[in-house]
C-alpha atoms as a PDB file:
ATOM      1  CA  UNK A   1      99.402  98.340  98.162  1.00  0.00           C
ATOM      2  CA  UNK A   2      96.062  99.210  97.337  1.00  0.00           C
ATOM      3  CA  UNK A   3      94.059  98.897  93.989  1.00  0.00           C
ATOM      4  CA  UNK A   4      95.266 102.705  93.538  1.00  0.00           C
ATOM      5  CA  UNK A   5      98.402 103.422  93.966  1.00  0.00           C
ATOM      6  CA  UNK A   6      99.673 107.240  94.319  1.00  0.00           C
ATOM      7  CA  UNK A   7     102.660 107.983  92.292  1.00  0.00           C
ATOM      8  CA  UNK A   8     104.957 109.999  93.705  1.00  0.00           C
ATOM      9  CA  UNK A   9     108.104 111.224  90.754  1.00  0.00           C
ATOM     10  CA  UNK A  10     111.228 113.046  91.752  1.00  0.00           C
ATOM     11  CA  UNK A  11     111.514 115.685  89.660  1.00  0.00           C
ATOM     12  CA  UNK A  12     115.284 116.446  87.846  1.00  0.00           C
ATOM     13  CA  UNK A  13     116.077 113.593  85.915  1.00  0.00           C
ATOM     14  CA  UNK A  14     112.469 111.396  86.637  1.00  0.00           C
ATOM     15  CA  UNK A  15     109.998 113.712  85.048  1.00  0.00           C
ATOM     16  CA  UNK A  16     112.183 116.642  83.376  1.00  0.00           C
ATOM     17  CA  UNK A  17     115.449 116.524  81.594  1.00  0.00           C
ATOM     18  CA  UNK A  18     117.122 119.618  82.925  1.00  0.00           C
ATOM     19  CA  UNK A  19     121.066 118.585  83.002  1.00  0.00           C
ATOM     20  CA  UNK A  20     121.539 121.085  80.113  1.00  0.00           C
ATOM     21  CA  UNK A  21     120.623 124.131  81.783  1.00  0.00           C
ATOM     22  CA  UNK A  22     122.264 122.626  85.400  1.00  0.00           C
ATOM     23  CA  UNK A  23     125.417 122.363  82.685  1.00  0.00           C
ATOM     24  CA  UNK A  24     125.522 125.266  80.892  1.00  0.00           C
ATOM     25  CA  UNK A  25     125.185 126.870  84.547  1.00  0.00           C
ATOM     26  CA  UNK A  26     128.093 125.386  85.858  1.00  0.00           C
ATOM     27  CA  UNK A  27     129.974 126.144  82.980  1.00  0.00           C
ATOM     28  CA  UNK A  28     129.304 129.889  83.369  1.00  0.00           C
ATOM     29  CA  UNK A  29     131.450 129.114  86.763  1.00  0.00           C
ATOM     30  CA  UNK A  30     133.856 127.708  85.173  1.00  0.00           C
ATOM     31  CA  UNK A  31     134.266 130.215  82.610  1.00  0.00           C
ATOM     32  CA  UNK A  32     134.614 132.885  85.164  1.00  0.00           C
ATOM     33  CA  UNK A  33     137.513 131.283  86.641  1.00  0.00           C
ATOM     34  CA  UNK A  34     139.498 131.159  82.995  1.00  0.00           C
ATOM     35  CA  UNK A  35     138.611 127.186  82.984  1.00  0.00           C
ATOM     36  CA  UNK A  36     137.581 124.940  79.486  1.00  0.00           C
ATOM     37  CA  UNK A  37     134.352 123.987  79.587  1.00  0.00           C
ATOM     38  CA  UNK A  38     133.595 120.458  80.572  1.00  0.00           C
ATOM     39  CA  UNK A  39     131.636 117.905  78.408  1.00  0.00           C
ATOM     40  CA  UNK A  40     127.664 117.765  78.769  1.00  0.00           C
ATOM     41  CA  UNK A  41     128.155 114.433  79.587  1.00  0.00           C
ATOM     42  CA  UNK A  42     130.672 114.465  82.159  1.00  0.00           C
ATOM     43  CA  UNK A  43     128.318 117.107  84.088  1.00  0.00           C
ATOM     44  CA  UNK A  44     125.210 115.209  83.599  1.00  0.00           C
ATOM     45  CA  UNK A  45     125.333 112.377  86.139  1.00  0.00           C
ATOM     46  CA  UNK A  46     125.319 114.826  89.029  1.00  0.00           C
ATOM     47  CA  UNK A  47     122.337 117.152  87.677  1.00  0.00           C
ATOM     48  CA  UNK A  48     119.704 115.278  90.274  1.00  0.00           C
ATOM     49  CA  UNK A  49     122.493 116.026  93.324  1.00  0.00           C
ATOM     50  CA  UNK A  50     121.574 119.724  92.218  1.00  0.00           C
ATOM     51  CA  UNK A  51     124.007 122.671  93.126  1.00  0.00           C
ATOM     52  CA  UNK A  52     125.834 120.530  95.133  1.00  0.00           C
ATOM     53  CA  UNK A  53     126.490 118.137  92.576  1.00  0.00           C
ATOM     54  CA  UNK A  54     127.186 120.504  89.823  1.00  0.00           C
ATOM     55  CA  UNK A  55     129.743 122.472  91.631  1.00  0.00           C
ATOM     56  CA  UNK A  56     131.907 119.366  93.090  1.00  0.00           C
ATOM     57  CA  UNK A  57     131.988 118.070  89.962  1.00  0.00           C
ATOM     58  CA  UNK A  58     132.415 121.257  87.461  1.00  0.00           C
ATOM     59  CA  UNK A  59     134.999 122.952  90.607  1.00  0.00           C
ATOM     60  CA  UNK A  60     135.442 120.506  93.169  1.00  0.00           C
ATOM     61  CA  UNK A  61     134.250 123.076  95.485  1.00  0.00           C
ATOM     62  CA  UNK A  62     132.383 121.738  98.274  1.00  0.00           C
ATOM     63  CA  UNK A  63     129.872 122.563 100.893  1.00  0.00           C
ATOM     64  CA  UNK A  64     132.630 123.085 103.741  1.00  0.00           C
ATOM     65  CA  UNK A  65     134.213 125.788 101.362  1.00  0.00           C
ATOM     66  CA  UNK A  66     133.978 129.458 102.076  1.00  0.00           C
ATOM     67  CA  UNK A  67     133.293 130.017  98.663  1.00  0.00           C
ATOM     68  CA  UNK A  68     130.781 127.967  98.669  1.00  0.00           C
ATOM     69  CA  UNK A  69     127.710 129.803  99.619  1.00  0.00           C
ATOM     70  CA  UNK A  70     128.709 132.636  97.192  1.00  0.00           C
ATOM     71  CA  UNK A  71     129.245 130.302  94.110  1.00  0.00           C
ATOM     72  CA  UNK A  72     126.072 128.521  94.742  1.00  0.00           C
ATOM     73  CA  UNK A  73     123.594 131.613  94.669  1.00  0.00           C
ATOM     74  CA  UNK A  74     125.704 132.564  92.051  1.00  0.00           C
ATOM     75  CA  UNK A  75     124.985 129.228  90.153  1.00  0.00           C
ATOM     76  CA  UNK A  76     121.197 129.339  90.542  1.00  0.00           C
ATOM     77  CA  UNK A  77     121.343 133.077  89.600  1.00  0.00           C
ATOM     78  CA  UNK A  78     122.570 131.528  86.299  1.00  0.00           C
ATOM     79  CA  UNK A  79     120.594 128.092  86.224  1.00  0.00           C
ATOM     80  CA  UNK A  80     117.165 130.668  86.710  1.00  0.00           C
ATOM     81  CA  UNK A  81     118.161 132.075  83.572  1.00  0.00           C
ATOM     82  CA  UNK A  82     118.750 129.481  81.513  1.00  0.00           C
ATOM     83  CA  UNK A  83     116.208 127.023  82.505  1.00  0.00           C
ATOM     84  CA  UNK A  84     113.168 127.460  80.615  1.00  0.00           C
ATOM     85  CA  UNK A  85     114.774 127.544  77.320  1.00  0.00           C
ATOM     86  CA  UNK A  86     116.902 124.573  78.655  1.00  0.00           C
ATOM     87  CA  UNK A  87     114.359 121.803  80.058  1.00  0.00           C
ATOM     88  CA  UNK A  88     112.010 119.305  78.871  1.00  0.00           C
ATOM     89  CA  UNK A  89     109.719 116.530  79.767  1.00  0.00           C
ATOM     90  CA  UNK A  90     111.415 113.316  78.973  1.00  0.00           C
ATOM     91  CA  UNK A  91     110.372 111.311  76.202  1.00  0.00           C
ATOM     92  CA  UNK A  92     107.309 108.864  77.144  1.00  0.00           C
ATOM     93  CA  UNK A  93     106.779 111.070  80.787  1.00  0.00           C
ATOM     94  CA  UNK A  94     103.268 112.742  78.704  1.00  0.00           C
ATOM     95  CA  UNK A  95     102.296 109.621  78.089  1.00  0.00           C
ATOM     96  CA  UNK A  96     102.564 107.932  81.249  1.00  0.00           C
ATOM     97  CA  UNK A  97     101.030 111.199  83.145  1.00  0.00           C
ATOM     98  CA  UNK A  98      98.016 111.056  80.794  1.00  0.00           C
ATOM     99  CA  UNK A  99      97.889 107.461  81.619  1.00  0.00           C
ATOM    100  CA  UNK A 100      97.540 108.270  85.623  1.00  0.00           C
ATOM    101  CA  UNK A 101      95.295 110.831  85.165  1.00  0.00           C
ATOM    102  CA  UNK A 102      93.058 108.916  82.547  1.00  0.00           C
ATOM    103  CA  UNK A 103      92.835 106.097  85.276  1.00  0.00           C
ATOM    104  CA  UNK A 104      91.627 108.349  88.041  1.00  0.00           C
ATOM    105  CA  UNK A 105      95.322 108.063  89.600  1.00  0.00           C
ATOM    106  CA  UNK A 106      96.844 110.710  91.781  1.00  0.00           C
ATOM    107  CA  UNK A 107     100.397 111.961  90.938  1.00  0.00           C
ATOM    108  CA  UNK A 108     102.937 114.403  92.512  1.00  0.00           C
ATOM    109  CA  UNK A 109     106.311 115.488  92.872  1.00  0.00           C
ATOM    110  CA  UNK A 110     108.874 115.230  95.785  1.00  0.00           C
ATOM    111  CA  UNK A 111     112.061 116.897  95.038  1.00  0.00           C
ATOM    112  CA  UNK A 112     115.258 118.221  96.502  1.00  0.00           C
ATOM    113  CA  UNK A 113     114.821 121.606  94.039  1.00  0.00           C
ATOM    114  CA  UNK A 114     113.828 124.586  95.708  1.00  0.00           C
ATOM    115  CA  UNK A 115     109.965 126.100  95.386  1.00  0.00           C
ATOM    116  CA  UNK A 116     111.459 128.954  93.649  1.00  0.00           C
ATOM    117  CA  UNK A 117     112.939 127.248  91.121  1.00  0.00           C
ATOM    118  CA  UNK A 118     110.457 124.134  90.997  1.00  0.00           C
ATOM    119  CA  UNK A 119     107.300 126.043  91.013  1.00  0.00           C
ATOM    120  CA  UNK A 120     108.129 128.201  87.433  1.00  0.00           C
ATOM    121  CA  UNK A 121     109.209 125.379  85.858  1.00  0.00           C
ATOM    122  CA  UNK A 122     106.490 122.940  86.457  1.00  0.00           C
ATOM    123  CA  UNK A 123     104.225 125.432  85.180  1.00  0.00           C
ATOM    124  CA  UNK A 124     106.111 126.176  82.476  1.00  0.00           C
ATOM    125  CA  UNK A 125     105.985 122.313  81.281  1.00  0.00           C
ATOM    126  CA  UNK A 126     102.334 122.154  82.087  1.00  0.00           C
ATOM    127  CA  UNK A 127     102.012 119.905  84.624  1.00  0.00           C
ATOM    128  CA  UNK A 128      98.899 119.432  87.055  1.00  0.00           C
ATOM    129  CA  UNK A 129     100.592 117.303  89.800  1.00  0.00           C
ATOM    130  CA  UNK A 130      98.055 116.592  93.059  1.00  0.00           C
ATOM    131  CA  UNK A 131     101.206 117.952  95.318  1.00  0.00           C
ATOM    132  CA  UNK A 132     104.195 119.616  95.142  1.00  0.00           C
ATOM    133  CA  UNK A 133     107.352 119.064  97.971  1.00  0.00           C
ATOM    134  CA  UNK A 134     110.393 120.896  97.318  1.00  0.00           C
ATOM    135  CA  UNK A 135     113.930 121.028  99.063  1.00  0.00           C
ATOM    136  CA  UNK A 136     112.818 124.295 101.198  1.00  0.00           C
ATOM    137  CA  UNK A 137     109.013 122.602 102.181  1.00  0.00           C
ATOM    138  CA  UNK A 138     110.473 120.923 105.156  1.00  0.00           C
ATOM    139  CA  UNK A 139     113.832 121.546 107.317  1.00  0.00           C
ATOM    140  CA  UNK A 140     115.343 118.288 105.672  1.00  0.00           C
ATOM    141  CA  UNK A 141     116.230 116.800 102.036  1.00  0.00           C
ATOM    142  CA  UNK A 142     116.227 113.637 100.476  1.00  0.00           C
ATOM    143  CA  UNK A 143     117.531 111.416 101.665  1.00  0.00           C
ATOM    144  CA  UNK A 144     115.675 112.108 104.959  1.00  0.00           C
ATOM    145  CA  UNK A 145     112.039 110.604 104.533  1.00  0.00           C
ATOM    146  CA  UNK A 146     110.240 113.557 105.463  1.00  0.00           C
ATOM    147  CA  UNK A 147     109.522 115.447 102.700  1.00  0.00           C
ATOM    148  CA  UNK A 148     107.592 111.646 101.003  1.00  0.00           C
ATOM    149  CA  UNK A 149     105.966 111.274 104.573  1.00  0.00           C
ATOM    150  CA  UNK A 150     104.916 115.808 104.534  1.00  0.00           C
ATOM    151  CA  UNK A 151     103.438 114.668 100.619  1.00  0.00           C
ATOM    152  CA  UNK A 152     101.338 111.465 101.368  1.00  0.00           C
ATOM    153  CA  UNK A 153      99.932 113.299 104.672  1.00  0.00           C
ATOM    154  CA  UNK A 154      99.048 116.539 102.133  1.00  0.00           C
ATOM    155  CA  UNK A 155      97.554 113.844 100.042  1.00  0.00           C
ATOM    156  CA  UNK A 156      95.995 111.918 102.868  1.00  0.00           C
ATOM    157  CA  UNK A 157      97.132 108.529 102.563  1.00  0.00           C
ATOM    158  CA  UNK A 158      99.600 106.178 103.864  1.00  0.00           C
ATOM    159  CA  UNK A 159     103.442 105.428 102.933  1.00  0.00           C
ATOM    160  CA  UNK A 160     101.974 102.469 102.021  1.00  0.00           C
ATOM    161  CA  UNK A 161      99.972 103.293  99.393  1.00  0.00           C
ATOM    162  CA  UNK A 162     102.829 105.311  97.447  1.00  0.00           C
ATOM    163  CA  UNK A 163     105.185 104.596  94.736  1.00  0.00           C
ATOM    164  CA  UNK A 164     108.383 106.724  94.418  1.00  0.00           C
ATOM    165  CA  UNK A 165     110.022 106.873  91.238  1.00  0.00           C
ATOM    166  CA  UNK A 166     113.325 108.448  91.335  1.00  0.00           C
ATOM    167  CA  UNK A 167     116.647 108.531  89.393  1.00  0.00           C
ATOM    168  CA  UNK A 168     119.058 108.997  92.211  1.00  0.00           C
ATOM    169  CA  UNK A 169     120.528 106.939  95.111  1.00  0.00           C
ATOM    170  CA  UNK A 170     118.768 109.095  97.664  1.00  0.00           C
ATOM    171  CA  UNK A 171     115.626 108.686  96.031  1.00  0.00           C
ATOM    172  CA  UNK A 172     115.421 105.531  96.543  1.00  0.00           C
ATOM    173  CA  UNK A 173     116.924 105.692 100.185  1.00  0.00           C
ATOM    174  CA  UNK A 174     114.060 108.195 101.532  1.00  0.00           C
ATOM    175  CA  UNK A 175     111.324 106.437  99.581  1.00  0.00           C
ATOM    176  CA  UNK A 176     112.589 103.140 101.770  1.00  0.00           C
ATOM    177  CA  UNK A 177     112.787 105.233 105.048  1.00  0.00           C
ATOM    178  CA  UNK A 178     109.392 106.537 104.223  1.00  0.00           C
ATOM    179  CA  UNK A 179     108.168 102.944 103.846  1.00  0.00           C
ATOM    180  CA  UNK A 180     106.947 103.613 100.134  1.00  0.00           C
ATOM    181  CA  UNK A 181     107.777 101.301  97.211  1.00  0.00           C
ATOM    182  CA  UNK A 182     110.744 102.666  95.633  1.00  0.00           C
ATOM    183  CA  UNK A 183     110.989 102.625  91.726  1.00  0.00           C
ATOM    184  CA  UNK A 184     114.565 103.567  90.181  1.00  0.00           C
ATOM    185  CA  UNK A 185     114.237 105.394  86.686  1.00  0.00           C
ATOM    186  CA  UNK A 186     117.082 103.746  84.269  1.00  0.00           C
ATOM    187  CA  UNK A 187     116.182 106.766  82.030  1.00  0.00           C
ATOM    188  CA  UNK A 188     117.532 109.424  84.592  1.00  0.00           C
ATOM    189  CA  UNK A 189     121.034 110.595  85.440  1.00  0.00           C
ATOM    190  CA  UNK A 190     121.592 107.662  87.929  1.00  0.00           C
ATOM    191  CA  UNK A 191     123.498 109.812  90.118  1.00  0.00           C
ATOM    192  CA  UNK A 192     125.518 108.165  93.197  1.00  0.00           C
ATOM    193  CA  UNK A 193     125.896 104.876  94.567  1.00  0.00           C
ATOM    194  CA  UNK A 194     126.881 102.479  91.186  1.00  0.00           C
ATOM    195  CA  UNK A 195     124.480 100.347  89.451  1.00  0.00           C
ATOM    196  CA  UNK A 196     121.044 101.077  89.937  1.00  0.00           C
ATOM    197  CA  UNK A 197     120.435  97.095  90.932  1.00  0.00           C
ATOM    198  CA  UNK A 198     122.697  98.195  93.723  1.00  0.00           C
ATOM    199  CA  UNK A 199     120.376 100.589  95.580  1.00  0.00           C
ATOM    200  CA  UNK A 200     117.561  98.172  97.100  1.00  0.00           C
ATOM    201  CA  UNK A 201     114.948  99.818  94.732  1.00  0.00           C
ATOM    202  CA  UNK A 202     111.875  97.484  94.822  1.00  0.00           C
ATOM    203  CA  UNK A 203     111.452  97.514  91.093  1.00  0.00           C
ATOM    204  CA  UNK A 204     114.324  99.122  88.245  1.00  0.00           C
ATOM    205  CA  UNK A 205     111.779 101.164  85.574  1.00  0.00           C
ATOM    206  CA  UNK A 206     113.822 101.250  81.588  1.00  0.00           C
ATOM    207  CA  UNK A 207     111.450 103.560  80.663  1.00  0.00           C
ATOM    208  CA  UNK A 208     108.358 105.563  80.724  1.00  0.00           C
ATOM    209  CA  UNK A 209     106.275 103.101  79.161  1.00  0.00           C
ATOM    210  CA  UNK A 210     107.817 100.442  81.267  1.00  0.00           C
ATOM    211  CA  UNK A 211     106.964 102.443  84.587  1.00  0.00           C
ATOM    212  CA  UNK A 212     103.308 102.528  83.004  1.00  0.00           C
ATOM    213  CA  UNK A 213     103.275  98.840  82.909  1.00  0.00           C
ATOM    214  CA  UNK A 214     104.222  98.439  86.506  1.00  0.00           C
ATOM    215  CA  UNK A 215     101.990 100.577  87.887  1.00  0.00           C
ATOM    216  CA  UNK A 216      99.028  98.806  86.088  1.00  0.00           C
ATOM    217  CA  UNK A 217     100.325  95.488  87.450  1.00  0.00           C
ATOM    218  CA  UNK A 218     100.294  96.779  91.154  1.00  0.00           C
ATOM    219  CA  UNK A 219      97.042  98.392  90.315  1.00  0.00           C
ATOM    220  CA  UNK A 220      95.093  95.115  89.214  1.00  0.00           C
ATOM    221  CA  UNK A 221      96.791  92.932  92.049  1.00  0.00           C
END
């Protein structure tokens, strides 16, 4: 790791809380099909597995499912709708991004999110990131390590240089692949795979504030 580590963030559930659009989406679905709503917080562990997550879990319809193509465009139909007035940065995520920036340190996002739903929405929360991957950038998703490997060659530096904070199992799983240090967000909707001191993360972040702290240790090693 060098003196100036790049900071890579994944995006639902690292940088923006967005499970209560994702919910209120999925609850349109259900709605449709004469179903009770579920509880916020029964949907929100899967918002960072996306439309896949949100549909197995609001109507245990999965990808395999002829329906499934349908109900999904259907769903982000819905979630475009609703997810402006619906999302926010989460507490302490200014902060640390002024932090970065104020130290002369590069930032961007990697996520599984399509660019047509990713792009909007970071404008929207005024963010300035160095780079931008989303789920459609390159044939594969997280977990696969290419889109981190397609963002530090955009950036021009090496795996090695790069932190990747994430809130989900496969975060951590492609930041590993990719050979980057791999920072799990306590903070998020620690979807899949248990405990977060389960998933081989290099370092387990409480907070914001606690991510900025790390980062300035690795920077003055």
């Amino acid at each position: 790791m060098t003196s100036a580590p790049i900071v890579l963030f994944d995006f639902d559930g690292t940088l923006a809380d967005t499970a209560p659009g994702l919910a209120q989406a999925a609850n349109r679905q259900r709605a449709q099909r004469g179903l009770e709503p579920l509880p916020y917080e029964q949907l929100r562990p899967a918002a960072s597995q996306g439309a896949r997550g949100l549909l197995r879990t609001a109507l245990d319809l999965h990808p395999e499912h002829a329906d499934y193509i349908a109900t999904r465009d259907e769903f982000l139909r819905d979630y475009a709708e609703l997810m402006y007035e619906h999302s926010a940065l989460f507490p302490g995520i200014p902060e640390l991004l002024s932090q970065l920036q104020g130290h002369g340190m590069a930032w961007g996002i990697v996520t599984n999110k399509l660019t047509d739903l990713t792009e909007p929405l970071v404008k929207y929360l005024q963010l300035q990131p160095a780079v931008v991957l989303c789920g459609d950038t390159t044939p594969h998703f997280k977990p696969h390590p290419q889109p981190l490997l397609h963002a530090a060659a955009a950036l021009g530096v090496d795996t090695s240089q790069c932190l990747y904070v994430g809130d989900d199992l496969r975060d951590v799983q492609a930041g590993r692949a990719a050979g980057m240090t791999t920072v799990a967000a306590e903070w998020g909707y620690a979807g899949g795979g248990g405990p977060l001191s389960a998933w081989g993360a290099d370092h387990v972040v409480q907070s914001p504030e606690h991510t900025w702290a790390l980062i300035a240790a690795i920077k003055q090693a």
